[in-house]
N, C-alpha and C. Protein backbone atom coordinates (compact mmCIF):
# COMPACT_ATOMS: atom_id res chain seq x y z
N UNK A 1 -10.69 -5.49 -11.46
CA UNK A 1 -9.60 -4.74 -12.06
C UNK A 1 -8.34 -5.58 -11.98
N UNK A 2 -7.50 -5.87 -13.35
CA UNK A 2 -5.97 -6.67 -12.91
C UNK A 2 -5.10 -5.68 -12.18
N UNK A 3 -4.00 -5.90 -11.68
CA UNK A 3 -3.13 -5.20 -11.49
C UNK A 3 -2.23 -4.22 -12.26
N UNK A 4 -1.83 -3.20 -11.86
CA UNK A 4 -1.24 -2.49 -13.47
C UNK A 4 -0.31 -3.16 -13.43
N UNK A 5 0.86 -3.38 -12.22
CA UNK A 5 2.03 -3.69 -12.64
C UNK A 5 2.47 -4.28 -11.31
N UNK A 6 3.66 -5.56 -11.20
CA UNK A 6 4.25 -5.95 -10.44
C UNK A 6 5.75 -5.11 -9.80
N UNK A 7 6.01 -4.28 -10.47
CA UNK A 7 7.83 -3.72 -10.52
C UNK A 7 7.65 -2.68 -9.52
N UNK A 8 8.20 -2.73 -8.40
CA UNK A 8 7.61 -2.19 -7.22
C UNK A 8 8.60 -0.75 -7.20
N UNK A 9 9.62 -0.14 -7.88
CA UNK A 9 9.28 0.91 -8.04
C UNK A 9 8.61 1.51 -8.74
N UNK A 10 7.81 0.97 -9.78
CA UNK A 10 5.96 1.67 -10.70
C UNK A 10 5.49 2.33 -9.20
N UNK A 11 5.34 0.85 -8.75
CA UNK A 11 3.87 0.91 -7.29
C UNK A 11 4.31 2.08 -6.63
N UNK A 12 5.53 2.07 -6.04
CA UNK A 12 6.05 3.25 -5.01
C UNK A 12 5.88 4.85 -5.60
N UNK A 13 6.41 4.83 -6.91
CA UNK A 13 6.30 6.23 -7.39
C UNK A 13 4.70 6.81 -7.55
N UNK A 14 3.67 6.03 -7.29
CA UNK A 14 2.44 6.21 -7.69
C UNK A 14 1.88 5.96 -5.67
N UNK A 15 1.51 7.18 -5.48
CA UNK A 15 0.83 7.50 -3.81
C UNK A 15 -0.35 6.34 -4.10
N UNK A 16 -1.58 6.22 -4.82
CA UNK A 16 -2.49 5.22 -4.77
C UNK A 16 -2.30 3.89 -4.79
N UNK A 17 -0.94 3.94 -5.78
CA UNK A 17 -0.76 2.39 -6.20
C UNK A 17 -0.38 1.95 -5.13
N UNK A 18 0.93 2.85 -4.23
CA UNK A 18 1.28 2.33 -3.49
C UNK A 18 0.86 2.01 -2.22
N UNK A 19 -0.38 2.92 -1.57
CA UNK A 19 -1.45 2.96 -1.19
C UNK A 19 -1.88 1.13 -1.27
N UNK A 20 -2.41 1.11 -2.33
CA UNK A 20 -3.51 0.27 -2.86
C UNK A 20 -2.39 -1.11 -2.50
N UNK A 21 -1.55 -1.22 -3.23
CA UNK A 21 -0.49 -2.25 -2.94
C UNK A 21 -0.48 -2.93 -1.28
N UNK A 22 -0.59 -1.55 0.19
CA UNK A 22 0.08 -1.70 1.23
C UNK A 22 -1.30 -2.43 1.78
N UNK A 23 -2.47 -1.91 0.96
CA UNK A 23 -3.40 -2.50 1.90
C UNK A 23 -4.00 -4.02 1.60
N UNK A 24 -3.67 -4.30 0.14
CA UNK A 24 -3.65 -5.78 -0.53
C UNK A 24 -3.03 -6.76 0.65
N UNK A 25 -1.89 -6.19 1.40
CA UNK A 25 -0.73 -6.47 2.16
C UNK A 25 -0.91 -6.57 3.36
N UNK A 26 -1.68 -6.01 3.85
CA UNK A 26 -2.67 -5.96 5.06
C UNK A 26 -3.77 -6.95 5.08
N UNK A 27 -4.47 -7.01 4.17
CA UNK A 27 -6.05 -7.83 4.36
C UNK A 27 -5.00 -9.28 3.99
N UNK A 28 -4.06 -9.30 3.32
CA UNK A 28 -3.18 -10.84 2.85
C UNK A 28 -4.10 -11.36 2.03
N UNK A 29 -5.54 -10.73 1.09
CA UNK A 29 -6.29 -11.61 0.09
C UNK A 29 -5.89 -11.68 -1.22
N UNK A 30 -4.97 -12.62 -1.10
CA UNK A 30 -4.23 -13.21 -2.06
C UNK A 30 -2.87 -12.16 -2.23
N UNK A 31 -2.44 -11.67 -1.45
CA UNK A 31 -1.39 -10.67 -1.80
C UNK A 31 -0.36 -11.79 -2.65
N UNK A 32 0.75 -10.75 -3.11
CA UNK A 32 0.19 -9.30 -3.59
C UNK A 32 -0.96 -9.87 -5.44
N UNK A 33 -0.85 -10.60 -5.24
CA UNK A 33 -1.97 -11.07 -6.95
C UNK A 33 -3.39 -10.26 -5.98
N UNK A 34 -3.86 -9.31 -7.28
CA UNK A 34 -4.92 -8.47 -7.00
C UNK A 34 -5.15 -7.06 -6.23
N UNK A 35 -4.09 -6.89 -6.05
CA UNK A 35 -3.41 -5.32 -5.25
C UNK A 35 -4.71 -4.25 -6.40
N UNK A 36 -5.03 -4.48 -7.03
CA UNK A 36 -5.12 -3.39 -7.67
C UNK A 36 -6.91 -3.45 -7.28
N UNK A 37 -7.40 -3.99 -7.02
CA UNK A 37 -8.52 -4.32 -6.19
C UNK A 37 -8.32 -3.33 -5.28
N UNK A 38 -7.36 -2.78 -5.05
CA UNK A 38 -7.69 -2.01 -3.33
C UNK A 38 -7.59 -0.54 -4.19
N UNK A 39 -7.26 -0.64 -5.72
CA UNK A 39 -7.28 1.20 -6.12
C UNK A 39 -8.33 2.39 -5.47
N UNK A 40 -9.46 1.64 -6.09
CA UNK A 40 -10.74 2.60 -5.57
C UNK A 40 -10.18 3.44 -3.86
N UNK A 41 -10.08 2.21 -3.05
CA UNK A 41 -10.36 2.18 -1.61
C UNK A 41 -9.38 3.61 -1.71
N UNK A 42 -8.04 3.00 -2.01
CA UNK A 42 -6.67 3.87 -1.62
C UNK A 42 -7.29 5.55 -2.23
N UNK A 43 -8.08 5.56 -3.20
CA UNK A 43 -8.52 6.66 -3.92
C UNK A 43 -9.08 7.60 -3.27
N UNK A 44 -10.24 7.16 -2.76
CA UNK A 44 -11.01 7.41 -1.29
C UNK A 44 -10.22 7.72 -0.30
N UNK A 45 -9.44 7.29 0.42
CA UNK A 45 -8.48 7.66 1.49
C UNK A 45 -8.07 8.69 1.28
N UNK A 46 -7.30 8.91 0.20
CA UNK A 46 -6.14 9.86 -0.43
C UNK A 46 -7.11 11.07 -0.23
N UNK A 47 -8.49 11.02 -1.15
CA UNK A 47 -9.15 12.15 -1.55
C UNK A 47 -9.58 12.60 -0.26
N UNK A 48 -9.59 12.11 0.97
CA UNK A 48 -10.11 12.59 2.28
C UNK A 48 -8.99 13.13 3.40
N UNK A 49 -8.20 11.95 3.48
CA UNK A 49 -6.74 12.17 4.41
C UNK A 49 -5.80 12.32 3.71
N UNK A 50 -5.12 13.40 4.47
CA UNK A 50 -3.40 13.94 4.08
C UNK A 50 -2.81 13.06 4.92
N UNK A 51 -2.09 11.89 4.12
CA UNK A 51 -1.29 10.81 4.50
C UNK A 51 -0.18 10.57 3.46
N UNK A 52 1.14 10.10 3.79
CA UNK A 52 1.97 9.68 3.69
C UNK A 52 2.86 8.68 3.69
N UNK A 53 4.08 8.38 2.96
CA UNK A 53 3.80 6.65 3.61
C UNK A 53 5.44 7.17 4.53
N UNK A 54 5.75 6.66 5.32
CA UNK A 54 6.64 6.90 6.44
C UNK A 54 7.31 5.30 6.77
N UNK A 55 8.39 5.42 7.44
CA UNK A 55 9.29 4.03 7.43
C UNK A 55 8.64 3.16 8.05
N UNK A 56 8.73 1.81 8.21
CA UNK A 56 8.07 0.76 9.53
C UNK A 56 9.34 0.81 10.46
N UNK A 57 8.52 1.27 11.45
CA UNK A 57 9.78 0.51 12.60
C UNK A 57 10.81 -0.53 12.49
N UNK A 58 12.00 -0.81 13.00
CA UNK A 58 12.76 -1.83 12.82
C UNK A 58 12.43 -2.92 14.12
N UNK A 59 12.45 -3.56 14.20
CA UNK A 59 12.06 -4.53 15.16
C UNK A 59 12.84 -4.35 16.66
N UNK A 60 14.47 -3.67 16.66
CA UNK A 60 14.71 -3.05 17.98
C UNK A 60 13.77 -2.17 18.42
N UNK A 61 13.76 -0.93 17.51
CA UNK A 61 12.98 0.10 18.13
C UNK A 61 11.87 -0.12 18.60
N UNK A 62 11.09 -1.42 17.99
CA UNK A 62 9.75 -2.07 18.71
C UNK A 62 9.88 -2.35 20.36
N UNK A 63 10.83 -2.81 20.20
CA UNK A 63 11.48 -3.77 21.49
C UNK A 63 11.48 -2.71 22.88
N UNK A 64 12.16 -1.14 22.19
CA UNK A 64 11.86 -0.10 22.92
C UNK A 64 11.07 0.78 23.84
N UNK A 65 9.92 0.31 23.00
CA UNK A 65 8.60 1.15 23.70
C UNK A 65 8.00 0.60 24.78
């Protein structure tokens, strides 16, 4: 599958894309060229877990715990 789109508010407004995008981002295989490779997966997730996407820590608050 190509990617639908690079313009990362598309990806964000779309829960799968953006989904699909975070985990391209994670494995690093070839990020982000081929994000859309992870649609299915993110599809699956979604259709099972009530998830959300929520802030990343800032690197103080890491420092915190």
């Amino acid at each position: 599958m190509s990617d639908p789109t690079y313009v990362k508010e598309q990806i964000r407004a779309n829960p799968v894309w953006d989904l699909a995008f975070v985990l391209s981002e994670i494995m690093n295989d070839r990020a982000p060229l081929g994000w859309g490779e992870y649609i299915w997966i993110a599809e699956c997730l979604l259709a099972v877990f009530d998830m959300q996407r929520v802030a990343f820590p800032s690197p103080a608050r890491s420092e915190e715990r």
